[in-house]
Protein backbone atom coordinates (compact mmCIF):
# COMPACT_ATOMS: atom_id res chain seq x y z
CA UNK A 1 -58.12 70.32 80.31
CA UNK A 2 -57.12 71.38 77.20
CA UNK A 3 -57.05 68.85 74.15
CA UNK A 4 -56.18 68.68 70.83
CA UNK A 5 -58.36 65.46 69.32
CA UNK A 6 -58.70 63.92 72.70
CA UNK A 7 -54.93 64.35 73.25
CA UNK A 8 -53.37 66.34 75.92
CA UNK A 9 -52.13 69.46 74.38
CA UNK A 10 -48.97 69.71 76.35
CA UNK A 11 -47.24 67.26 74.94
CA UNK A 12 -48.18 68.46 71.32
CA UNK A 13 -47.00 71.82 72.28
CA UNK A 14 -43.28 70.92 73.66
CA UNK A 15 -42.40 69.59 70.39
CA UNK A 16 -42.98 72.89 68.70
CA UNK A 17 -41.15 74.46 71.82
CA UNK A 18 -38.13 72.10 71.17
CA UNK A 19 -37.87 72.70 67.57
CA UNK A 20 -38.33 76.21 67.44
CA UNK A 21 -36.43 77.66 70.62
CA UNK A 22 -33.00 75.60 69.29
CA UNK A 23 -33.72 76.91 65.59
CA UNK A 24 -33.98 80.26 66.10
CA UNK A 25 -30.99 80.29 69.11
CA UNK A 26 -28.99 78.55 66.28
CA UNK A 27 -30.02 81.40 63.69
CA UNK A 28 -29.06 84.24 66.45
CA UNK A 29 -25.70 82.61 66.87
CA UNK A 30 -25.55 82.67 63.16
CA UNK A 31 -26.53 86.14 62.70
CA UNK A 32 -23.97 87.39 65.55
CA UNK A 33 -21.11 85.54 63.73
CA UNK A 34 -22.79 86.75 59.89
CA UNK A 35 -23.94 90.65 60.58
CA UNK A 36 -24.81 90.73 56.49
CA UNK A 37 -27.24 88.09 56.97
CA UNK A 38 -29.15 90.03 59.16
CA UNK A 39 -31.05 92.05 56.82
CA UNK A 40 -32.57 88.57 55.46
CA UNK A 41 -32.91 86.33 58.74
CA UNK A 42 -33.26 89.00 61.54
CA UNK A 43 -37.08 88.41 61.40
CA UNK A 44 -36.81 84.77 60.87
CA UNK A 45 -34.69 84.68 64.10
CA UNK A 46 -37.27 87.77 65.48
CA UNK A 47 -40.62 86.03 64.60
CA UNK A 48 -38.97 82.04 65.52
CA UNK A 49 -37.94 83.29 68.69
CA UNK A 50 -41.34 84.75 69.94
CA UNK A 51 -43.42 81.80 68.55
CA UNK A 52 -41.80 80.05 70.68
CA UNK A 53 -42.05 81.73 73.77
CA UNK A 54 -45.48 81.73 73.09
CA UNK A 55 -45.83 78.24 72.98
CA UNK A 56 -43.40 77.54 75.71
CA UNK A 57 -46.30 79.84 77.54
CA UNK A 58 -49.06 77.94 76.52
CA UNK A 59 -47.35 74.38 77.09
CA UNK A 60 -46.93 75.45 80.27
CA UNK A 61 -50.82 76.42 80.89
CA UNK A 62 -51.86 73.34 79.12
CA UNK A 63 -49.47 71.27 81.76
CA UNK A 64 -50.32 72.96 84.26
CA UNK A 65 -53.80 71.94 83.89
CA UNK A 66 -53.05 68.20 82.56
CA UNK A 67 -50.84 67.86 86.36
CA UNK A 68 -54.51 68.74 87.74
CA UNK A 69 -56.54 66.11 85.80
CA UNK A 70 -54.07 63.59 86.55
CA UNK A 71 -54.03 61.49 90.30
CA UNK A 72 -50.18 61.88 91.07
CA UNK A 73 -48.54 59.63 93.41
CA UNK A 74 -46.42 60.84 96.72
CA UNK A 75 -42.97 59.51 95.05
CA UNK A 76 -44.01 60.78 91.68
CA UNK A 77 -44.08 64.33 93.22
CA UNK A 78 -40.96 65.33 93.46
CA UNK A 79 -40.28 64.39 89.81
CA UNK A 80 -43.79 66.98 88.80
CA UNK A 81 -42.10 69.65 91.11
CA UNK A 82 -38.63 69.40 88.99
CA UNK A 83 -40.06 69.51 85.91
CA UNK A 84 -42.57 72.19 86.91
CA UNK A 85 -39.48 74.25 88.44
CA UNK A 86 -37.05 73.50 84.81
CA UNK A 87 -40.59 74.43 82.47
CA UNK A 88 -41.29 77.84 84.34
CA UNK A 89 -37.04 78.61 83.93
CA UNK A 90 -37.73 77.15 79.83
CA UNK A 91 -40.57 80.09 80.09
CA UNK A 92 -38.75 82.86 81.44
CA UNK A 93 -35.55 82.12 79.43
CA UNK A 94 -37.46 81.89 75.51
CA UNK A 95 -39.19 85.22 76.68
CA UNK A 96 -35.98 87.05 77.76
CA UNK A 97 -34.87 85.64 74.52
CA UNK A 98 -37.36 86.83 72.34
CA UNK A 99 -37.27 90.25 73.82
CA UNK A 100 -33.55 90.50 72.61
CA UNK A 101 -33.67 88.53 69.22
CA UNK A 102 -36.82 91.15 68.98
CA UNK A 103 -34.73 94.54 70.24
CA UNK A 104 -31.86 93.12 68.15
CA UNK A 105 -33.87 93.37 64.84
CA UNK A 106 -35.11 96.79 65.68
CA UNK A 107 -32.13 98.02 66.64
CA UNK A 108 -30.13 96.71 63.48
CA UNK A 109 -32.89 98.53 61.52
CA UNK A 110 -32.84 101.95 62.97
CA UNK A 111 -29.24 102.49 64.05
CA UNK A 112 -25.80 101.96 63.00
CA UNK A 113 -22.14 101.25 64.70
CA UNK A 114 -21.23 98.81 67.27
CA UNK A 115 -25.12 98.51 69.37
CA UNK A 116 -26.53 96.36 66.58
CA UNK A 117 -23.40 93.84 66.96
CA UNK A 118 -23.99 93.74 71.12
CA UNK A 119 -27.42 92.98 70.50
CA UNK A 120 -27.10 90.45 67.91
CA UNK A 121 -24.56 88.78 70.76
CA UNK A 122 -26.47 89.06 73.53
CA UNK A 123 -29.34 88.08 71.77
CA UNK A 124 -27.19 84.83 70.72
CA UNK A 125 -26.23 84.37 74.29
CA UNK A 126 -29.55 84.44 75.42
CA UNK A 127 -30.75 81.94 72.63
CA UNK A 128 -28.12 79.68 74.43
CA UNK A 129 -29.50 79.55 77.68
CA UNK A 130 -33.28 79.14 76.48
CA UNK A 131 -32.31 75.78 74.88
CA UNK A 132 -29.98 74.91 77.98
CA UNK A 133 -33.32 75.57 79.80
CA UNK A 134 -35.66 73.79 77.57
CA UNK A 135 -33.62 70.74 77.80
CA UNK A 136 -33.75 70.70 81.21
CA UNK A 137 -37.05 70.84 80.87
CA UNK A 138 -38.06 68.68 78.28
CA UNK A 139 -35.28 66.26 79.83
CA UNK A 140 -37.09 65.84 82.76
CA UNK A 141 -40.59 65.58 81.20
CA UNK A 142 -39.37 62.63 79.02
CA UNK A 143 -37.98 61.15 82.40
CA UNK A 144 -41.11 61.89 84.11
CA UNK A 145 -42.72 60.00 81.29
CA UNK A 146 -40.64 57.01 80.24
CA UNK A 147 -38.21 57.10 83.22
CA UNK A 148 -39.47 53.81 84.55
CA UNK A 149 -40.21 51.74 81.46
CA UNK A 150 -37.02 49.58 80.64
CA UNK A 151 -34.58 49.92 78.24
């Protein structure tokens, strides 16, 4: 299993995941409403947005292999299988999002008119959904976690 100073890495990882997948959705929203700004953030946003679908990646390899090491009860299953299910849709959502916050930059740097704007939106719509989907996921972690310890 993969550690980082004796510590599970997934749990070190989601906390970048959950910082930078809402920053850099927040700075596409920004840049869709703020075009001008685009020139100056659109990499920000770009280079945000792929770190962390890259580490939504590797959290998921890392818990993955921390659900193997770990002796999980029948009635705790269904809980792993949720937030298993939530992680891989936080995965495929930062990626589709990093694609467009990516194609958006490009395409704001190489061509003029209205394409630049639809990308910036979509790209800003897509930002959305990634942190709808890594709440979900982290949600259900955290509930997988401390769901049982009283408040």
């Amino acid at each position: 299993m993969f550690t980082v100073l004796g510590v599970p890495a997934h749990p070190l990882l989601v906390h970048a995941v959950v910082v930078l997948i809402p920053l850099a959705a927040l700075g596409a929203v920004v840049l869709a409403m703020r075009p001008a700004w685009t020139r100056a953030y659109g990499p920000l946003v770009a280079a945000a947005a792929l770190v962390g679908a890259v580490t939504a990646t590797l959290a998921k390899f890392a818990g993955d292999q921390l659900q193997a090491a770990i002796e999980i009860t029948p009635s705790f299953v269904p809980v792993i299988e949720q937030h298993t299910r939530f992680g891989l849709f936080a995965v495929g959502a930062s990626w589709v999002f990093a694609v467009l916050a990516i194609g958006a930059e490009l395409l704001d740097r190489r061509t003029r008119g209205s394409a630049p704007r639809i990308a910036r939106v979509t790209s800003a719509v897509s930002g959305l959904v990634a942190i709808t989907a890594t709440t979900l996921a982290g949600h259900s972690g955290a509930q997988a976690v401390w769901g049982s310890v009283p408040a």
